[in-house]
C-alpha atoms as a PDB file:
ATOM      1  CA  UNK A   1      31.032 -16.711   6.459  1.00  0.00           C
ATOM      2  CA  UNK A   2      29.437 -19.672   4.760  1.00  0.00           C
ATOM      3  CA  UNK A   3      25.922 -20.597   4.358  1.00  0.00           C
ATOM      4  CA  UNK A   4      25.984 -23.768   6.874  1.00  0.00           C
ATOM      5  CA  UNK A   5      26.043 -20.980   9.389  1.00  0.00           C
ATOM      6  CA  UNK A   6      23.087 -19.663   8.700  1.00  0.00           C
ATOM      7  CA  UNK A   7      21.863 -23.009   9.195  1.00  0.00           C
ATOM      8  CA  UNK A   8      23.382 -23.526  12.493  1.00  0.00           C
ATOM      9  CA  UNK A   9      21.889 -20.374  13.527  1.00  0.00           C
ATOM     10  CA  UNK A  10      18.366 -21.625  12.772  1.00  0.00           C
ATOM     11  CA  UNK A  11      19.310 -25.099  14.892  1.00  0.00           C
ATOM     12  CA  UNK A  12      20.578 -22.747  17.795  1.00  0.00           C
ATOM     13  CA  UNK A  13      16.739 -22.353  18.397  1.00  0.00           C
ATOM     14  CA  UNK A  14      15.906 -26.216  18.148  1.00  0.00           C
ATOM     15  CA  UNK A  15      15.658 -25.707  22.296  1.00  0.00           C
ATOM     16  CA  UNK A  16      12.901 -23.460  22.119  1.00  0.00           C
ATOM     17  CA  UNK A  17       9.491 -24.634  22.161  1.00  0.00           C
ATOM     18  CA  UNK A  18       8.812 -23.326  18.610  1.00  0.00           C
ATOM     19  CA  UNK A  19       9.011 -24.746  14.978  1.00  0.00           C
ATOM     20  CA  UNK A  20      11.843 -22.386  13.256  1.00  0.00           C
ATOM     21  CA  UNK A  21      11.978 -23.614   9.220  1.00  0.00           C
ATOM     22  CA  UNK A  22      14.720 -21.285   7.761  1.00  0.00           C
ATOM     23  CA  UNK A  23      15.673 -21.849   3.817  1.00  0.00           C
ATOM     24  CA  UNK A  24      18.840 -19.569   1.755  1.00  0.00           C
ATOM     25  CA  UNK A  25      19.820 -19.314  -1.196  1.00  0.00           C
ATOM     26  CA  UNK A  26      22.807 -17.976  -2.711  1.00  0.00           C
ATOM     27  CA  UNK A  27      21.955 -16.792  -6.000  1.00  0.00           C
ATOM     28  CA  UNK A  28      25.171 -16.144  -7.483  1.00  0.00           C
ATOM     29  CA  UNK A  29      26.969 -19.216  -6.314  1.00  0.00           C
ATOM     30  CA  UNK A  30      23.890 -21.567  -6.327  1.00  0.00           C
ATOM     31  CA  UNK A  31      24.429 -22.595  -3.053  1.00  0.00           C
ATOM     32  CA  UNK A  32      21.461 -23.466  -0.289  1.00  0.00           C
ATOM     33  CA  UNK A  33      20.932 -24.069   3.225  1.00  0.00           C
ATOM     34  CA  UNK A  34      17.578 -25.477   4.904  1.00  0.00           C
ATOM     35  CA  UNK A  35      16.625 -26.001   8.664  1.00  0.00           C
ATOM     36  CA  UNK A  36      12.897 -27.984   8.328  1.00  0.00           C
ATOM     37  CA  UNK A  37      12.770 -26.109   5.348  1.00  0.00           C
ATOM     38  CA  UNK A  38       9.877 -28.651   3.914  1.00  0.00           C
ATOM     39  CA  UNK A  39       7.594 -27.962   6.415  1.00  0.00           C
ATOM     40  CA  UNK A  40       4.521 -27.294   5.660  1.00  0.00           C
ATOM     41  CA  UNK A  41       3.751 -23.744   8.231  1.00  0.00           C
ATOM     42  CA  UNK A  42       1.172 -21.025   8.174  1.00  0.00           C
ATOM     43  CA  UNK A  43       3.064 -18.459   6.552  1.00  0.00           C
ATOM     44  CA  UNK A  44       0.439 -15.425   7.064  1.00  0.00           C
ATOM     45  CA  UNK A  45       0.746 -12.493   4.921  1.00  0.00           C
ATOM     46  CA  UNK A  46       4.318 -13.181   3.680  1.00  0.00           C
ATOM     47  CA  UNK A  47       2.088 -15.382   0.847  1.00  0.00           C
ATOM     48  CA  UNK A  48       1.081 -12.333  -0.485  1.00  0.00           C
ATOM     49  CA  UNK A  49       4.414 -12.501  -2.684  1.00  0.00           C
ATOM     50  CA  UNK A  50       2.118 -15.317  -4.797  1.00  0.00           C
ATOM     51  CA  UNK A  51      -0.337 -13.068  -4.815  1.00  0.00           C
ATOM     52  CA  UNK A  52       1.810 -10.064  -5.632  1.00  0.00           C
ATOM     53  CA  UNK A  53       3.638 -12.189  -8.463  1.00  0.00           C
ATOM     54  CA  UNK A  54       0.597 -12.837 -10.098  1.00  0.00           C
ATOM     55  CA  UNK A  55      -0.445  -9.716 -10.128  1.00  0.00           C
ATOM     56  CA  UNK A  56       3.245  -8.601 -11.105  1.00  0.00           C
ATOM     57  CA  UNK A  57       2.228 -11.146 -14.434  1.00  0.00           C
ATOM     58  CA  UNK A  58      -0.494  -9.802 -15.583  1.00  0.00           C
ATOM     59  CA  UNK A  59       0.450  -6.362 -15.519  1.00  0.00           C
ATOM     60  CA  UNK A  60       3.205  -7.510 -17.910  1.00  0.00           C
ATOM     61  CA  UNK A  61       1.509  -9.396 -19.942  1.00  0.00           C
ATOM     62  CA  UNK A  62      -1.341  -6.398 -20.341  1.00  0.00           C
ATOM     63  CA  UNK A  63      -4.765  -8.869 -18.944  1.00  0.00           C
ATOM     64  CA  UNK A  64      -4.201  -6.194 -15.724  1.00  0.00           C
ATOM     65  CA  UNK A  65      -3.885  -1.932 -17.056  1.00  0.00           C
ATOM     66  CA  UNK A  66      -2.141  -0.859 -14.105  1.00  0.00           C
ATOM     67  CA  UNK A  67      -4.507   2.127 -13.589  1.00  0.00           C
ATOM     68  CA  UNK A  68      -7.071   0.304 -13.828  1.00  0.00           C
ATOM     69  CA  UNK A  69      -9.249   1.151 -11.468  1.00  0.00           C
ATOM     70  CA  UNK A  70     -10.595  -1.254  -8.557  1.00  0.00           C
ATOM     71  CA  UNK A  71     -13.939  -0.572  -6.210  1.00  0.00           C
ATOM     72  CA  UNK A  72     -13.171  -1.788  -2.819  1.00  0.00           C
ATOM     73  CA  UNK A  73     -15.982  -3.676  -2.296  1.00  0.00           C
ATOM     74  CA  UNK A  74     -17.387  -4.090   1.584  1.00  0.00           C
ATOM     75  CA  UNK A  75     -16.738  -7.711   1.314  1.00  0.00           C
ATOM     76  CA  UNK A  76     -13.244  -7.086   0.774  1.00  0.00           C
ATOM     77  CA  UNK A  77     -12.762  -4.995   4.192  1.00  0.00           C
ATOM     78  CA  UNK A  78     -10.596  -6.391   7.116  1.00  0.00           C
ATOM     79  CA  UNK A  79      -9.015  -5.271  10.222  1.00  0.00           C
ATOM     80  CA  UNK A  80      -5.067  -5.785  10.985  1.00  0.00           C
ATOM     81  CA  UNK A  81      -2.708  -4.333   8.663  1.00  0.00           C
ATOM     82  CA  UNK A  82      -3.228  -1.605   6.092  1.00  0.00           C
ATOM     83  CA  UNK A  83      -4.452   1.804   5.383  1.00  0.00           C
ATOM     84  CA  UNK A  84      -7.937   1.106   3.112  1.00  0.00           C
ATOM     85  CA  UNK A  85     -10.128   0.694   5.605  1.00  0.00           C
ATOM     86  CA  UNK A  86      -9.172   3.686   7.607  1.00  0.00           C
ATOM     87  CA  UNK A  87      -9.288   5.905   3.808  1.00  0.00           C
ATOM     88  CA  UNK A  88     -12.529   7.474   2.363  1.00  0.00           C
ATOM     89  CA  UNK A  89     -11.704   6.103  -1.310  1.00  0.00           C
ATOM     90  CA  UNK A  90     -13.390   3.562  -2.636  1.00  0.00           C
ATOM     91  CA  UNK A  91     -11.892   3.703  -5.867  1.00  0.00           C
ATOM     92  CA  UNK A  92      -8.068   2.604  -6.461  1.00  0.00           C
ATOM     93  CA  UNK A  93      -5.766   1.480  -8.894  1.00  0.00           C
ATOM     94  CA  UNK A  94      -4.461  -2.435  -9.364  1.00  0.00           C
ATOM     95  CA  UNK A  95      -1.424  -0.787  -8.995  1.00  0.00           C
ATOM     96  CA  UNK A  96      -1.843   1.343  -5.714  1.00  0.00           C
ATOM     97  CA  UNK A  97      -3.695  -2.015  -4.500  1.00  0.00           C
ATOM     98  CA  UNK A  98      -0.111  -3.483  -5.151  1.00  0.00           C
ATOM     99  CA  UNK A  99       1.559  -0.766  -3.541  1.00  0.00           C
ATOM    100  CA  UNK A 100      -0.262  -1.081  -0.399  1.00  0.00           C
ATOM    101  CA  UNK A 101      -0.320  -4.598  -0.247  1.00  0.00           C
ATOM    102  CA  UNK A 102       3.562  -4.921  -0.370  1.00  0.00           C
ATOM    103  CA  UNK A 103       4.455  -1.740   1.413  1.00  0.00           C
ATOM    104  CA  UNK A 104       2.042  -1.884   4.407  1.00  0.00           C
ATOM    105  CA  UNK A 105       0.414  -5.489   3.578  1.00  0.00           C
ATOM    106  CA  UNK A 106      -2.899  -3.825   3.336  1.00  0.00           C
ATOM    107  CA  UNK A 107      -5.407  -6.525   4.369  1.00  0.00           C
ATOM    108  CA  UNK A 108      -8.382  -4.680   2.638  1.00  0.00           C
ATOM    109  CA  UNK A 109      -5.967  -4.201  -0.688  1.00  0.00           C
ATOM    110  CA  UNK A 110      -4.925  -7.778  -0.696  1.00  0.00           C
ATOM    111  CA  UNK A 111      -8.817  -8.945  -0.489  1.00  0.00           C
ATOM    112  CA  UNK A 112      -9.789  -6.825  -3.643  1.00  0.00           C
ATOM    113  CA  UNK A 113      -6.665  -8.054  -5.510  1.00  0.00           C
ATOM    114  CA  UNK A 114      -7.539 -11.090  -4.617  1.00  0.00           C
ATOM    115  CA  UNK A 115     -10.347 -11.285  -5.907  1.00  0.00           C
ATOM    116  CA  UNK A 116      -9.931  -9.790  -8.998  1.00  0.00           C
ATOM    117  CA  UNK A 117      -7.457 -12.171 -10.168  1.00  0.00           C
ATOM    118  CA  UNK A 118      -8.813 -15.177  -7.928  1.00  0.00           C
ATOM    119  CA  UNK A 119      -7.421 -17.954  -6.209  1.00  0.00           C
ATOM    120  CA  UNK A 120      -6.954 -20.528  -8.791  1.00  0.00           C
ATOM    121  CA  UNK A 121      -4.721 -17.819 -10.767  1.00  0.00           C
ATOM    122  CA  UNK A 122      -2.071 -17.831  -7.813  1.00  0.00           C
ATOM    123  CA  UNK A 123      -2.139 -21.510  -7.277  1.00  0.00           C
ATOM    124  CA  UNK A 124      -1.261 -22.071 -11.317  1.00  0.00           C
ATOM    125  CA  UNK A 125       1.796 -19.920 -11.186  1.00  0.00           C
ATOM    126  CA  UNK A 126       3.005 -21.302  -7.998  1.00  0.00           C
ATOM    127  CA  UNK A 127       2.615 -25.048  -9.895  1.00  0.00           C
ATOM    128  CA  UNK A 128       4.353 -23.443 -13.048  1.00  0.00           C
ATOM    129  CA  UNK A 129       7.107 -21.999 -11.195  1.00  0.00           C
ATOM    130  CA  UNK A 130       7.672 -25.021  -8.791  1.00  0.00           C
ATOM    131  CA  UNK A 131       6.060 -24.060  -5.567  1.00  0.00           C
ATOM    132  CA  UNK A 132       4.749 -27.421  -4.404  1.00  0.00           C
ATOM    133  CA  UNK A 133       3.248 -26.053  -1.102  1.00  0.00           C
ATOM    134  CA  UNK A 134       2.624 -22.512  -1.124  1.00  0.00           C
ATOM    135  CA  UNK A 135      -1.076 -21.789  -1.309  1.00  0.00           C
ATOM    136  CA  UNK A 136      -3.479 -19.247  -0.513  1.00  0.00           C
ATOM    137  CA  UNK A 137      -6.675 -21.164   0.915  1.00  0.00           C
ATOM    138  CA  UNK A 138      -8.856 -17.952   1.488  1.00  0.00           C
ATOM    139  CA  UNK A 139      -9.254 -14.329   1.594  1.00  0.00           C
ATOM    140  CA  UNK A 140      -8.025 -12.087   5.074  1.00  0.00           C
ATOM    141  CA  UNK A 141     -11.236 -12.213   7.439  1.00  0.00           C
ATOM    142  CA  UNK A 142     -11.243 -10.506  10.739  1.00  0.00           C
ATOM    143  CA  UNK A 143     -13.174 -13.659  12.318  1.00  0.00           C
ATOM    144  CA  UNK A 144     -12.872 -17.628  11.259  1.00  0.00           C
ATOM    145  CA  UNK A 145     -15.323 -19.800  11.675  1.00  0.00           C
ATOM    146  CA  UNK A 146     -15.654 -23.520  11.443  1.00  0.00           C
ATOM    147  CA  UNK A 147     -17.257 -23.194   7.704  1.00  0.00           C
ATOM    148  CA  UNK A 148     -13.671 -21.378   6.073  1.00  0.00           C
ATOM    149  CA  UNK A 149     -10.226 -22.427   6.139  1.00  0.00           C
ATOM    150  CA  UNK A 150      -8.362 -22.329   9.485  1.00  0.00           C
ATOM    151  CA  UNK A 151      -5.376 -19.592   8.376  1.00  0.00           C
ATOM    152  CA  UNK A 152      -4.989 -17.822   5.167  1.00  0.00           C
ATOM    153  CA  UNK A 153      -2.323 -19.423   3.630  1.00  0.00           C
ATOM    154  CA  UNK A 154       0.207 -21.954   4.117  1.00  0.00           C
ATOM    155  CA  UNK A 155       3.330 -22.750   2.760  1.00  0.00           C
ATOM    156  CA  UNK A 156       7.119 -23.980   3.252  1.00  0.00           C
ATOM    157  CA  UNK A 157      10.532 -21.868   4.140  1.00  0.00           C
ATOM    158  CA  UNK A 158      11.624 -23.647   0.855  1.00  0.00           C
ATOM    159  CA  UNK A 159       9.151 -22.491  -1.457  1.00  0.00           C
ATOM    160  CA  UNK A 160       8.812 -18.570  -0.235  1.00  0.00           C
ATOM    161  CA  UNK A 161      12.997 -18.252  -0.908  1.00  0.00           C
ATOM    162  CA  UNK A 162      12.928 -19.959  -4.242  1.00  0.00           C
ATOM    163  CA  UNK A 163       9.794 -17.697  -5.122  1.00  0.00           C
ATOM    164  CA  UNK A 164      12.084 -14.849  -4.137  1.00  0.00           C
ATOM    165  CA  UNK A 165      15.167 -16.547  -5.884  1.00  0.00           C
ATOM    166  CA  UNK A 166      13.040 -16.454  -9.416  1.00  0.00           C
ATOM    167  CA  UNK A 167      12.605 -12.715  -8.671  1.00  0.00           C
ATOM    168  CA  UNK A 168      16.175 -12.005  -8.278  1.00  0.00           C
ATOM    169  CA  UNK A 169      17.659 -13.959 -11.075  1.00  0.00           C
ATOM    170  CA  UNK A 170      14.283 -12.360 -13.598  1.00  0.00           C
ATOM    171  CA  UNK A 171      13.033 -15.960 -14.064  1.00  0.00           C
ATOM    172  CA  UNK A 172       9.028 -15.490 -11.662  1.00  0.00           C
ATOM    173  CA  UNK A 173       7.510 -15.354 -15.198  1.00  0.00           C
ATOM    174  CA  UNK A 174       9.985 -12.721 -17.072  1.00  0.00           C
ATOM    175  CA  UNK A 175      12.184 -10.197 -16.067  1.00  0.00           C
ATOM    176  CA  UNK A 176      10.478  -7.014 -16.182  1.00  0.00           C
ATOM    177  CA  UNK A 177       7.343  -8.844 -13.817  1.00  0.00           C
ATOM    178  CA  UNK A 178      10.266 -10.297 -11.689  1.00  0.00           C
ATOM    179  CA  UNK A 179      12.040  -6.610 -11.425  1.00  0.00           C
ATOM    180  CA  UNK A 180       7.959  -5.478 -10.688  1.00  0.00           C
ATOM    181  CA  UNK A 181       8.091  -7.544  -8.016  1.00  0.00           C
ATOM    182  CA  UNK A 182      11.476  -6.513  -5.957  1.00  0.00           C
ATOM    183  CA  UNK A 183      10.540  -2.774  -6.605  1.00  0.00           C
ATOM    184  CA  UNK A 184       7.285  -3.608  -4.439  1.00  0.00           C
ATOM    185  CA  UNK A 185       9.059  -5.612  -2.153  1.00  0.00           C
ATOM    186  CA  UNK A 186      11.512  -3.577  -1.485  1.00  0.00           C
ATOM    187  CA  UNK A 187       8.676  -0.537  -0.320  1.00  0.00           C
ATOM    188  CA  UNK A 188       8.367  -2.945   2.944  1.00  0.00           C
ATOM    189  CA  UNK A 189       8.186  -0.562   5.658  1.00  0.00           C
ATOM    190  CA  UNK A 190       8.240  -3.548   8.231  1.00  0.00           C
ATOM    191  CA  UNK A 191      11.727  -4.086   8.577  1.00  0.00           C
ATOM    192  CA  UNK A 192      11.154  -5.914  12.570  1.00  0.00           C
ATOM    193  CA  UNK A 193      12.286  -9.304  11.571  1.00  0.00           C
ATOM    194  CA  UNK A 194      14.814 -10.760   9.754  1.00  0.00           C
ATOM    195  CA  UNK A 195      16.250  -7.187   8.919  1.00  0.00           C
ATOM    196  CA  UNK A 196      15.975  -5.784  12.219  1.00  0.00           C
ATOM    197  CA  UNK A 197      19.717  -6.708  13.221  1.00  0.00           C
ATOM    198  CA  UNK A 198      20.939  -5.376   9.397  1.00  0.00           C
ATOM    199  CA  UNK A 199      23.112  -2.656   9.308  1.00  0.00           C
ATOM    200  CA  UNK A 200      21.222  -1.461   6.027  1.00  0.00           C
ATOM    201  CA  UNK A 201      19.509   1.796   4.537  1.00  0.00           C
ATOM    202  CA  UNK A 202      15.991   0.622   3.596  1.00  0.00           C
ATOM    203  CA  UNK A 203      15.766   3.934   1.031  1.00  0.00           C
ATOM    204  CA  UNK A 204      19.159   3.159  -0.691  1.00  0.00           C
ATOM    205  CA  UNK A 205      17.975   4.093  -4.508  1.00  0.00           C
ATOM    206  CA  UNK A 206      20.698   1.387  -5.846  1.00  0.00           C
ATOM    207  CA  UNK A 207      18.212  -1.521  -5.260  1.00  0.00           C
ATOM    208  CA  UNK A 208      18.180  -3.954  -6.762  1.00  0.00           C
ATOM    209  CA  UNK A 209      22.031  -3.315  -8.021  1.00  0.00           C
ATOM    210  CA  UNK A 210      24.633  -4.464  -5.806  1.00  0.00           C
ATOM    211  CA  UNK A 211      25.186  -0.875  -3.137  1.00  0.00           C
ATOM    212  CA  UNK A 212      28.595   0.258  -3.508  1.00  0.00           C
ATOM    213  CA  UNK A 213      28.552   0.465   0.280  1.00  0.00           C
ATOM    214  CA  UNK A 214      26.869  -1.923   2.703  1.00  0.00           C
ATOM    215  CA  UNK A 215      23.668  -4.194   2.505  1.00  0.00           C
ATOM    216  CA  UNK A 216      20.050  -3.805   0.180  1.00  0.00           C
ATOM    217  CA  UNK A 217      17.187  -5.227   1.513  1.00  0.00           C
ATOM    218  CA  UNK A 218      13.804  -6.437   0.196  1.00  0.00           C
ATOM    219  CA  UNK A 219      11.381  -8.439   2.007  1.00  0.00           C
ATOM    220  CA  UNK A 220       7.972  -9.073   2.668  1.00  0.00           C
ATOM    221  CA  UNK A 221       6.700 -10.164   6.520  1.00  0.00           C
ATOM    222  CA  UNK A 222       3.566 -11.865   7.734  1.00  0.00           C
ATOM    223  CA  UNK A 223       1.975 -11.823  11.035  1.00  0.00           C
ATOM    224  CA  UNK A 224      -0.664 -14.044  12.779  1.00  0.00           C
ATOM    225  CA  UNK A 225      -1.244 -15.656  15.987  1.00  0.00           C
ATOM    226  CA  UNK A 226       1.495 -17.975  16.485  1.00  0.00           C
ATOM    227  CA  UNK A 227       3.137 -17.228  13.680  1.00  0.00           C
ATOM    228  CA  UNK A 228       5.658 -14.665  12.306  1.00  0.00           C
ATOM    229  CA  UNK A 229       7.464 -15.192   8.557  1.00  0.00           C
ATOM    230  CA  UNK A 230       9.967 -13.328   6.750  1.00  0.00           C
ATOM    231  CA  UNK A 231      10.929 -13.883   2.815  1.00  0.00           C
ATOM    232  CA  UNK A 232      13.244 -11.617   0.999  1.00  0.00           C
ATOM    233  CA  UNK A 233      16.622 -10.951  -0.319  1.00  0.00           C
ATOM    234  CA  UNK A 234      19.850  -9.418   1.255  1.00  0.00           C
ATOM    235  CA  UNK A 235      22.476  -7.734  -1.400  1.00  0.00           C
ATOM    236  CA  UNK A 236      25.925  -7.048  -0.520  1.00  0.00           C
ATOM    237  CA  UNK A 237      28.724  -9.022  -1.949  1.00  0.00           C
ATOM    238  CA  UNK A 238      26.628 -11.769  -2.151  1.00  0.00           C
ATOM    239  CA  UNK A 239      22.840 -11.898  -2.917  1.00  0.00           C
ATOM    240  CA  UNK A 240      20.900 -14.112  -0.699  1.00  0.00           C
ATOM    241  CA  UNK A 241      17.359 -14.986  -0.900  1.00  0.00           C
ATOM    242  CA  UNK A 242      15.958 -16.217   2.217  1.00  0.00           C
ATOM    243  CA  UNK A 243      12.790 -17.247   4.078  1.00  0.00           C
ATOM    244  CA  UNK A 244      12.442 -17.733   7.396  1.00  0.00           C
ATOM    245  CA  UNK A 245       8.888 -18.994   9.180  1.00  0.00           C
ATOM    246  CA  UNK A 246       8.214 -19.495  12.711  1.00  0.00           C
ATOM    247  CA  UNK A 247       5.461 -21.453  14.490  1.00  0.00           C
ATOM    248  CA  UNK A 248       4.814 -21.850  18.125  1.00  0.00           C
ATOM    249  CA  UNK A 249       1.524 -23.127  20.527  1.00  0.00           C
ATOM    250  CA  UNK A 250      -0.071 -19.795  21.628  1.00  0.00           C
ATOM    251  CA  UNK A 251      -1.145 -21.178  24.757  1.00  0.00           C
ATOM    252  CA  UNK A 252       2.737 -20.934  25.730  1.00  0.00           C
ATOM    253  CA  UNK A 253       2.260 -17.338  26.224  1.00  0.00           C
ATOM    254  CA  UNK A 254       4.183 -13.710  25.503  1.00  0.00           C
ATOM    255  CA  UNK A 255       7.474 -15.618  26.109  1.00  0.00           C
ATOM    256  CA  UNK A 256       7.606 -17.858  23.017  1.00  0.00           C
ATOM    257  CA  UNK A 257       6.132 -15.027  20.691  1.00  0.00           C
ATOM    258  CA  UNK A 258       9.496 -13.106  22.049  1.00  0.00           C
ATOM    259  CA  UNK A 259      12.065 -16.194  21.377  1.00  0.00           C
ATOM    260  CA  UNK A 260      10.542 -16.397  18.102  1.00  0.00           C
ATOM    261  CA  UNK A 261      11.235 -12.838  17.130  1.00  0.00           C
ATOM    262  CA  UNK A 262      15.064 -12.955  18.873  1.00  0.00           C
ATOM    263  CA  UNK A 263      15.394 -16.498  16.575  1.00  0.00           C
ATOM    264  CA  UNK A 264      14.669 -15.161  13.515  1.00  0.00           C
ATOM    265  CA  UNK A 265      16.414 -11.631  14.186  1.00  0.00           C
ATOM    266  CA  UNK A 266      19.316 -13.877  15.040  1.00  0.00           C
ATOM    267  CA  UNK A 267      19.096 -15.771  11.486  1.00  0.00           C
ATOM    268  CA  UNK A 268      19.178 -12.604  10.074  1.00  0.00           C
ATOM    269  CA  UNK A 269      22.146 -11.788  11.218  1.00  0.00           C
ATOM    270  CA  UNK A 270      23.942 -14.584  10.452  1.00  0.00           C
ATOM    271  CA  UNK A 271      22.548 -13.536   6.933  1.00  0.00           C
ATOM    272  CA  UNK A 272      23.772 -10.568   6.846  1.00  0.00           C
ATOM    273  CA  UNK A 273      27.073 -11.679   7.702  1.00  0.00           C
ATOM    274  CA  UNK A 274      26.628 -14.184   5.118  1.00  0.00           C
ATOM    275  CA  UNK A 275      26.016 -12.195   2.439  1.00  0.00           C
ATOM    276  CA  UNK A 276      29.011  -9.706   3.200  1.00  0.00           C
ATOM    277  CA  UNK A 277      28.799  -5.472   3.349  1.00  0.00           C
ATOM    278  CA  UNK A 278      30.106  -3.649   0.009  1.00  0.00           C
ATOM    279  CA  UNK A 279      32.834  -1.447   1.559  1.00  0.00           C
ATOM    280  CA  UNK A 280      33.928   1.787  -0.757  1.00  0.00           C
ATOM    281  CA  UNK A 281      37.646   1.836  -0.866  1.00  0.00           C
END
């Protein structure tokens, strides 16, 4: 199966009141497919890979000790995702921060690390690493008002694959922050979207080698109202980084949130297929 049909999967939703931007890469064979891939979306908390990748950096590099230890600060407590606010600690490492933020996208974790490396941190790497559109405008807040930015963060299908595409080929900043990066990604437990139709193991130790049987996944979701984005990579024969965004008018109801969700299942699919099960012989 070829790439194009990954992109003819994304047009098979181009009947559906919804914006579907769907971008792939195929990293050994340099290939890509895009479907409004330059679209600038909401991309909700799958732009915590910038964040993450920063992070990921300066761990490397030593300006972050990984157990280093981080106060949760009230300012940095929000509802939605995560496990922080509902723990008595106050008190964590940059790394568990990391952990939670990738594994359960901890709102409350992403708020501290985000702040302790700051904004203008994540918006130089994603200029140095050729992410024209992928910004994160403001911290996670329960409640916005007319004084902070509308959403979170923004961003394009094109720039949250070829964020994951530096991963994969060890090129984000170096290889051992790039190999940082996957290991978190691939602790994901929300595995609803583009992996939900994936015959894969999500605990397969093999990652990020090719499996001898079957698919790997990594990924990283986000969630928000009207909105519901998916960037990661599929292994089997093939390697495939992908991102996948969709965007609808809430005021259309349930139904659209649902077509959304069956879209981007479907792409995944197609990816899947794409990227080809490992079969022991």
């Amino acid at each position: 199966m070829s790439l194009a049909q990954v992109a003819a999967a994304a047009r098979r939703s181009a009947a559906l009141p919804l914006t579907l931007a769907v971008a792939a890469v195929d990293i050994d064979g340099g290939g890509t497919v895009g479907v409004d891939e330059h679209t600038v979306l909401p991309v909700a908390s799958a732009s915590k890979l910038l964040l993450l990748a920063e992070v990921a950096r300066r761990l490397n590099t030593g300006e972050l000790p990984a157990d280093r230890l981080v106060e949760v600060l009230d300012e940095d407590l929000a509802g939605g995702t995560g496990l922080l606010r509902r723990l008595s600690g106050r008190g964590w490492t940059v790394e568990d921060l990391a952990w939670l933020t990738a594994s359960v996208s901890d709102n409350t974790a992403t708020n501290a690390l985000l702040r302790l490396v700051g904004r203008e941190s994540t918006a130089r790497l994603a200029q140095e690493l050729g992410l024209d559109h992928l910004t994160l405008h403001d911290k996670v807040r329960d409640v916005r008002g007319a004084d902070v930015p509308p959403v979170f963060a923004t961003g394009t299908a094109r720039d949250l694959a070829r964020l994951v595409t530096h991963a994969v080929r060890g090129t984000m900043s170096c290889p051992a922050a790039s190999a940082r990066l996957l290991r978190w990604m691939r602790a994901n437990t929300d595995h609803g979207l583009v992996p939900a139709l994936v015959d894969h193991d999500p605990y397969d130790p093999g990652f990020p080698e090719r499996p001898r049987d079957g698919l790997l996944v990594a990924n990283k979701t986000g969630t928000d109202t009207g909105v519901r984005a998916d960037a990661g990579v599929i292994i089997g024969r093939r390697r495939l980084a992908y991102a996948v965004v969709a965007h609808w008018d809430t005021a259309l109801g349930p139904s659209t949130e649902r077509a959304a969700v069956h879209a981007i299942r479907d792409v995944g699919r197609t990816l899947a297929a794409c990227a080809g099960r490992r079969t022991v012989v």
